[in-house]
Protein backbone atom coordinates (compact mmCIF):
# COMPACT_ATOMS: atom_id res chain seq x y z
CA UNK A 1 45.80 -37.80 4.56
CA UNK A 2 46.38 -36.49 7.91
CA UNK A 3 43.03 -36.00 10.41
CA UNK A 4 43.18 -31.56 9.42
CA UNK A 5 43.16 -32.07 6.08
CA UNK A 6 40.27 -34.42 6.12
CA UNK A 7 38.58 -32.28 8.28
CA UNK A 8 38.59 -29.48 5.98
CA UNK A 9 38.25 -31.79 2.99
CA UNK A 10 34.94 -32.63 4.74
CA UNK A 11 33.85 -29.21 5.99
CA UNK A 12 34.50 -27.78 2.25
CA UNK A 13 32.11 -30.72 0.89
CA UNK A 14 29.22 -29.83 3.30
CA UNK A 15 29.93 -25.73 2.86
CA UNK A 16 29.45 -26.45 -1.29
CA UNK A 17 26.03 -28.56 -0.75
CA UNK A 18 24.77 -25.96 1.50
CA UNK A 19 25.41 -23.18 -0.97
CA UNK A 20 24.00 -25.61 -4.11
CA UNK A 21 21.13 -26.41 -2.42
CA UNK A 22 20.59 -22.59 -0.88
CA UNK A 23 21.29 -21.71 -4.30
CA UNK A 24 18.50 -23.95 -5.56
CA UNK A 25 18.92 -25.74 -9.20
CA UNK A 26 19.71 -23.44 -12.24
CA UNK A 27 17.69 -24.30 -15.50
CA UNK A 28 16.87 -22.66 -18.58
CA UNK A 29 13.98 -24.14 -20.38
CA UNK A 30 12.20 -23.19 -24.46
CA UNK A 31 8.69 -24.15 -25.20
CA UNK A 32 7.47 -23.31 -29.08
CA UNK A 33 4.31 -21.04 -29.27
CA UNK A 34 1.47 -20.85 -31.70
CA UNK A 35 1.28 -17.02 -32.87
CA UNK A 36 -0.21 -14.89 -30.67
CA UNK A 37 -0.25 -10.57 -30.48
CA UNK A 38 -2.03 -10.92 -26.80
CA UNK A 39 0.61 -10.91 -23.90
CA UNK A 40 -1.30 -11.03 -20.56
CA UNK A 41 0.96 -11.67 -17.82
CA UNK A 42 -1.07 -12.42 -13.99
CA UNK A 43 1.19 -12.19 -10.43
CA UNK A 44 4.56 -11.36 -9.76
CA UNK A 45 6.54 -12.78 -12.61
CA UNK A 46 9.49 -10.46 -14.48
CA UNK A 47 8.88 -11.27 -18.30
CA UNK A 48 11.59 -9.46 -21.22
CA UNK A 49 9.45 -8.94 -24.31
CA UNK A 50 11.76 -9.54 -27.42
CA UNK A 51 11.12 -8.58 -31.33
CA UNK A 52 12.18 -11.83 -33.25
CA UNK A 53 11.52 -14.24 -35.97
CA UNK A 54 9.38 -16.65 -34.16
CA UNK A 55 7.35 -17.24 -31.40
CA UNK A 56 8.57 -18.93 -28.05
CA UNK A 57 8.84 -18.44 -24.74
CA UNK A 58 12.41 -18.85 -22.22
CA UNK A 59 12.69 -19.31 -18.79
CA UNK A 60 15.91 -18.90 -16.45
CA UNK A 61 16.37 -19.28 -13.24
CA UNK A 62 15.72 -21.83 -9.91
CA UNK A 63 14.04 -25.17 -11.16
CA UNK A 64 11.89 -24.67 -8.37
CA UNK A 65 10.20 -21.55 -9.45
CA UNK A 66 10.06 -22.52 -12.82
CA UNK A 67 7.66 -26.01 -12.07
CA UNK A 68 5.60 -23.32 -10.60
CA UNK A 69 4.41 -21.54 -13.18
CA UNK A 70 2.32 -21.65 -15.73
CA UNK A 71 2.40 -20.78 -19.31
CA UNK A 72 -1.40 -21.17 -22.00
CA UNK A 73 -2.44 -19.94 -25.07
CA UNK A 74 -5.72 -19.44 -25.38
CA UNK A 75 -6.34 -18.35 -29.30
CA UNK A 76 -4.36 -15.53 -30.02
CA UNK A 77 -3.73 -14.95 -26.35
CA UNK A 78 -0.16 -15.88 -24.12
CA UNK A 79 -1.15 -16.31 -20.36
CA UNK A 80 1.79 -15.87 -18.10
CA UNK A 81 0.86 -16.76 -14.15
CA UNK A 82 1.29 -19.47 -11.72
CA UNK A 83 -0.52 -22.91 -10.99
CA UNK A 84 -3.76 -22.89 -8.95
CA UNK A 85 -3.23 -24.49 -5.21
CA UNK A 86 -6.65 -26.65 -4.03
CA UNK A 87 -6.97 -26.57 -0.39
CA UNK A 88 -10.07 -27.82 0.98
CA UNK A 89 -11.80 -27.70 -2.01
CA UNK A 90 -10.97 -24.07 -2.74
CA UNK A 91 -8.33 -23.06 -5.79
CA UNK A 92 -6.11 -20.42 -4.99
CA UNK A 93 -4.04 -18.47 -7.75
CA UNK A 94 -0.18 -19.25 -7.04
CA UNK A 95 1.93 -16.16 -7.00
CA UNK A 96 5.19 -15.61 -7.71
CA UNK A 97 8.67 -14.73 -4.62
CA UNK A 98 9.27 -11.57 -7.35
CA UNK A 99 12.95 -11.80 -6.20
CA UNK A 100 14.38 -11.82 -9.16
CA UNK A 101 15.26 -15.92 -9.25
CA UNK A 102 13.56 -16.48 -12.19
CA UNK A 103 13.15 -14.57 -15.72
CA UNK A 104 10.43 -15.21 -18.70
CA UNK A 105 11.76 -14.35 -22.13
CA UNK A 106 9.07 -13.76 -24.49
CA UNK A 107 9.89 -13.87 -28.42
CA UNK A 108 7.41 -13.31 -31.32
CA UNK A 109 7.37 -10.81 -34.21
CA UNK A 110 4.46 -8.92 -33.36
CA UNK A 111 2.58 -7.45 -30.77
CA UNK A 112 -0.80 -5.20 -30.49
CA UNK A 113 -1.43 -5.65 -26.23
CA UNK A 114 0.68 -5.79 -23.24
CA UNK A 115 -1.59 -6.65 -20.27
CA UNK A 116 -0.24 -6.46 -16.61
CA UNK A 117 -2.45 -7.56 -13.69
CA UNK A 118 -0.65 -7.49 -10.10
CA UNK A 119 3.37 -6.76 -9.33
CA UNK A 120 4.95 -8.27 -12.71
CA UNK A 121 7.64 -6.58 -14.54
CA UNK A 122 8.18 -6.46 -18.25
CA UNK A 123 10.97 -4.89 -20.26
CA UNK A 124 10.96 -4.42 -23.93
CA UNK A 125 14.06 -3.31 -25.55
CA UNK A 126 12.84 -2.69 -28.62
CA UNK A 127 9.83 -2.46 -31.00
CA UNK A 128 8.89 -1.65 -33.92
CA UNK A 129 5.83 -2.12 -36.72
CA UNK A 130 4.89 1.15 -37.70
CA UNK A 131 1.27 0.21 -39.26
CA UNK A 132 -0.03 -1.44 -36.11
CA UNK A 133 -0.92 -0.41 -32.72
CA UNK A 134 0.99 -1.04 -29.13
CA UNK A 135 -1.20 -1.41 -26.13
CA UNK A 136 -0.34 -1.14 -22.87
CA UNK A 137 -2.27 -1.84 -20.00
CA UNK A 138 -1.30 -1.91 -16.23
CA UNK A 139 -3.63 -2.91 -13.66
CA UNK A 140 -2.40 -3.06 -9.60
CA UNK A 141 1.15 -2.19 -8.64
CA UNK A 142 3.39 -3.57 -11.62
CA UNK A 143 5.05 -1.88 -14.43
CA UNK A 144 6.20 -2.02 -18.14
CA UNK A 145 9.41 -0.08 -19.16
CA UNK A 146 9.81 0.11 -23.06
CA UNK A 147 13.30 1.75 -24.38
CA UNK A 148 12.08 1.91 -27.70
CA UNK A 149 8.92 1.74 -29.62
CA UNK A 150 7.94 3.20 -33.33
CA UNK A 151 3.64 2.12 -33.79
CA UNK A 152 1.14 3.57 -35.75
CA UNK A 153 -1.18 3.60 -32.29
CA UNK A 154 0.44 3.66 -28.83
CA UNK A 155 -1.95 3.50 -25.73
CA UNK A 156 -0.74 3.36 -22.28
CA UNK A 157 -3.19 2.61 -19.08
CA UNK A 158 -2.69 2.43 -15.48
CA UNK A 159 -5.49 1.71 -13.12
CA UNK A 160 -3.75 1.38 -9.52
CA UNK A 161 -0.42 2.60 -8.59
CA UNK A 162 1.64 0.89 -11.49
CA UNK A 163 3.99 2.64 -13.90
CA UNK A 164 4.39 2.63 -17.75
CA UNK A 165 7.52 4.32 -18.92
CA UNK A 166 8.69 4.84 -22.55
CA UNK A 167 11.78 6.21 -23.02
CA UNK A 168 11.33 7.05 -26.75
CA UNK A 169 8.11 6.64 -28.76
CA UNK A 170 7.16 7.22 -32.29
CA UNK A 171 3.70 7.11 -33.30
CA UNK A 172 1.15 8.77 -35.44
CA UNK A 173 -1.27 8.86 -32.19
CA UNK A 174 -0.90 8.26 -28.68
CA UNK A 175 -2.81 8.24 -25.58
CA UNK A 176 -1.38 8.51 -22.47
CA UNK A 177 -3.87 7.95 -19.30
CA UNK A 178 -3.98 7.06 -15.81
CA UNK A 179 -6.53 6.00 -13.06
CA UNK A 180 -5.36 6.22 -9.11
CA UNK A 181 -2.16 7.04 -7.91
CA UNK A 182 0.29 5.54 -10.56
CA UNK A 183 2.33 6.99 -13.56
CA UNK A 184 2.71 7.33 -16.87
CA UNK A 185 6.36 8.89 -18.35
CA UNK A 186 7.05 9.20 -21.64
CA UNK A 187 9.40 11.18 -24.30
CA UNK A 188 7.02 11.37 -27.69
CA UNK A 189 7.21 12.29 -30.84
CA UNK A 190 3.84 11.96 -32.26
CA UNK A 191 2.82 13.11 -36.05
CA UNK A 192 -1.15 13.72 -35.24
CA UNK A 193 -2.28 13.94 -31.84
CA UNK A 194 -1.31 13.12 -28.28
CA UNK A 195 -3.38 12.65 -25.24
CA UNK A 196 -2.87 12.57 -21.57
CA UNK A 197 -5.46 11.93 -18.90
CA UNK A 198 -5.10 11.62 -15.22
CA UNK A 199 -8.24 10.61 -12.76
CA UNK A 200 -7.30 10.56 -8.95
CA UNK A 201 -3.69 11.57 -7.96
CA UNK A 202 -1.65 10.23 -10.49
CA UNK A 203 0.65 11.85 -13.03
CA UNK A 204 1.43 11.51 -16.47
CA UNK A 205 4.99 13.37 -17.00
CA UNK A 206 5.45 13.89 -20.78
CA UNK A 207 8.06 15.51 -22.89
CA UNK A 208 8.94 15.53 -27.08
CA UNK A 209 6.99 16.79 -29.19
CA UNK A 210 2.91 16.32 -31.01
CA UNK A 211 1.17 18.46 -33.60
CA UNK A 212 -2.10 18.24 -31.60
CA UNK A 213 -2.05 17.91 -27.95
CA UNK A 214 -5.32 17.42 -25.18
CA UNK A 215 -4.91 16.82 -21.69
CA UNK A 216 -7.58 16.59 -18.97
CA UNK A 217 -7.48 16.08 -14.92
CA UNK A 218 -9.80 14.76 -12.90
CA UNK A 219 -8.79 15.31 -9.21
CA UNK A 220 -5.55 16.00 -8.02
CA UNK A 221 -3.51 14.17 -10.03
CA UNK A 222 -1.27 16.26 -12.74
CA UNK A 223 -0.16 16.31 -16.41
CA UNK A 224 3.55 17.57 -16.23
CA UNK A 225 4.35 19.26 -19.76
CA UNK A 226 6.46 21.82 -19.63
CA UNK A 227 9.14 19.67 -22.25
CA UNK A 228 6.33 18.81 -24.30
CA UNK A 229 6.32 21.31 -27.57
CA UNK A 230 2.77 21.13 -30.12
CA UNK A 231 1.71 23.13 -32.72
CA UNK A 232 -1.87 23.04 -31.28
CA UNK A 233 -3.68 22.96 -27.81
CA UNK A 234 -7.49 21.59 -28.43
CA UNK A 235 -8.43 20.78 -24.29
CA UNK A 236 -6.53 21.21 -21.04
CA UNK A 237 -9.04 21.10 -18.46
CA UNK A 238 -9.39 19.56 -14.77
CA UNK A 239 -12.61 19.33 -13.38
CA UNK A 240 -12.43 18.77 -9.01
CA UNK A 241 -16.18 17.12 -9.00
CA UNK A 242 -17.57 20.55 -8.69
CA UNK A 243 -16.30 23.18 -11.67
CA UNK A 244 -14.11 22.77 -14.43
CA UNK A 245 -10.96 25.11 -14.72
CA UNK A 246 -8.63 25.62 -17.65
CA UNK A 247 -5.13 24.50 -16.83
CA UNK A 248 -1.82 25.72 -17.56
CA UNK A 249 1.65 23.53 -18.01
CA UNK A 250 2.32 24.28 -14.34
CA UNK A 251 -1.22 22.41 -13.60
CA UNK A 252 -2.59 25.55 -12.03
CA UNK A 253 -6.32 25.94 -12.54
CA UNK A 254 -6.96 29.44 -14.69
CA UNK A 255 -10.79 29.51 -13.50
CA UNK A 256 -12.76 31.12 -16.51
CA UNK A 257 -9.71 32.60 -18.47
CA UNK A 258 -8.59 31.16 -21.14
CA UNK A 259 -5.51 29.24 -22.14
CA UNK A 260 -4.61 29.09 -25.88
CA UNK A 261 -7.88 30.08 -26.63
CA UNK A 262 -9.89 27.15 -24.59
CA UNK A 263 -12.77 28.46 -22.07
CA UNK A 264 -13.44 26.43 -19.24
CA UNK A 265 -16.91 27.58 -18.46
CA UNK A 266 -17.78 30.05 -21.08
């Protein structure tokens, strides 16, 4: 072998270990679960919720990240978060690089509460048990995006600047409510009654369709409705800490008239 090609023998050797070990190690490891309908996930981990037979739990991604977190059950409950760090006799939470390098695949064939605390990210493709409910709570800046979901309850929170979006949702009742600056979207089609609430200067954008509809603002978020059809209207009100006005779809406060019958301050 002549001194070139040995050269960039070597040189392709050393380029390859770089990129492996930039690459970091690729694993995919499957614990078994006990049954659980809790799913709380804590940090910045990116978890895909997924209606099977069974209940277990998937990771993919760098080896590294994976050692790193950590997966309890605690009765009916599945913690998702990462191992506490002790330095000088202090635990600190772990927290996730959130750059996509590793992915938590959650299987079980039921579930009543999604709970989101921090920047995770869940998907659910999707869902469907018609007799139970589907809650969904997001607390800080992360987000759940279902594509499909057909309950008899749906509830969707965010406290914080998070986001819940369903892009189709069937349910018998369904509340729809945020607290700060975050946002709720949703396309509905709800048999009984529908509910949006905003306090601070969120939004909950909502379109489909409800036979009984309430929405109230407090502040200066917004309820944006105008794809939204319902057979009846019972409150649409925002109140601004000092009077409560009636509200059209526009969000426009209507002072003491009266929209669909409702008085603000009668």
């Amino acid at each position: 072998m002549t001194m070139n090609k040995r050269c960039i023998t070597t040189t392709l050797a050393l380029l390859l270990t770089v990129l492996t070990v930039a690459a970091g190690t690729k694993i995919v490891e499957t614990k078994p679960l006990q049954p659980f309908t809790v799913l709380n996930i804590l940090g910045s981990a990116k978890v895909v919720y997924i209606q099977g037979s069974g209940h277990s739990v998937r990771m993919e991604g760098d080896k590294e990240e994976i050692d790193r977190l950590e997966i309890k059950q605690t009765d009916k409950h599945l913690n998702i978060g990462y191992k506490t760090t002790k330095i000088g006799g202090i635990y600190y939470m772990g927290n996730g690089s959130n750059n996509g390098s590793v992915t938590i695949y959650v299987t079980s064939p039921a579930i009543n509460v999604i709970n989101v605390t921090g920047s995770a990210e869940v998907e659910v493709d999707k869902y469907k048990v018609q007799t139970s409910m589907l809650t969904m709570n997001v607390t800080g800046s992360g987000s759940i995006h279902v594509k499909n979901a057909s309950v008899g309850t749906a509830t969707c929170n965010v406290a914080g600047s998070g986001c819940i979006s369903v892009d189709e949702l069937q349910a018998v009742n369904a509340s729809l409510v945020v607290s700060g600056s975050g946002m709720v979207k949703a396309q509905v089609d709800c048999s009984d009654k529908l509910y949006c609430v905003v306090a601070g200067s969120g939004d909950v954008s909502v379109s489909g369709r409800t036979a009984n509809y309430s929405k109230s603002v407090m502040g200066s978020g917004s309820v944006s409705d105008k794809k939204l059809k319902y057979t009846n209207l019972s409150n649409a009100t925002r109140y601004d800490g000092k009077q409560t006005y009636v509200i059209d779809r526009t969000g426009r406060n209507q002072g003491n008239d009266t929209v669909n019958g409702i008085v603000a301050n009668p």
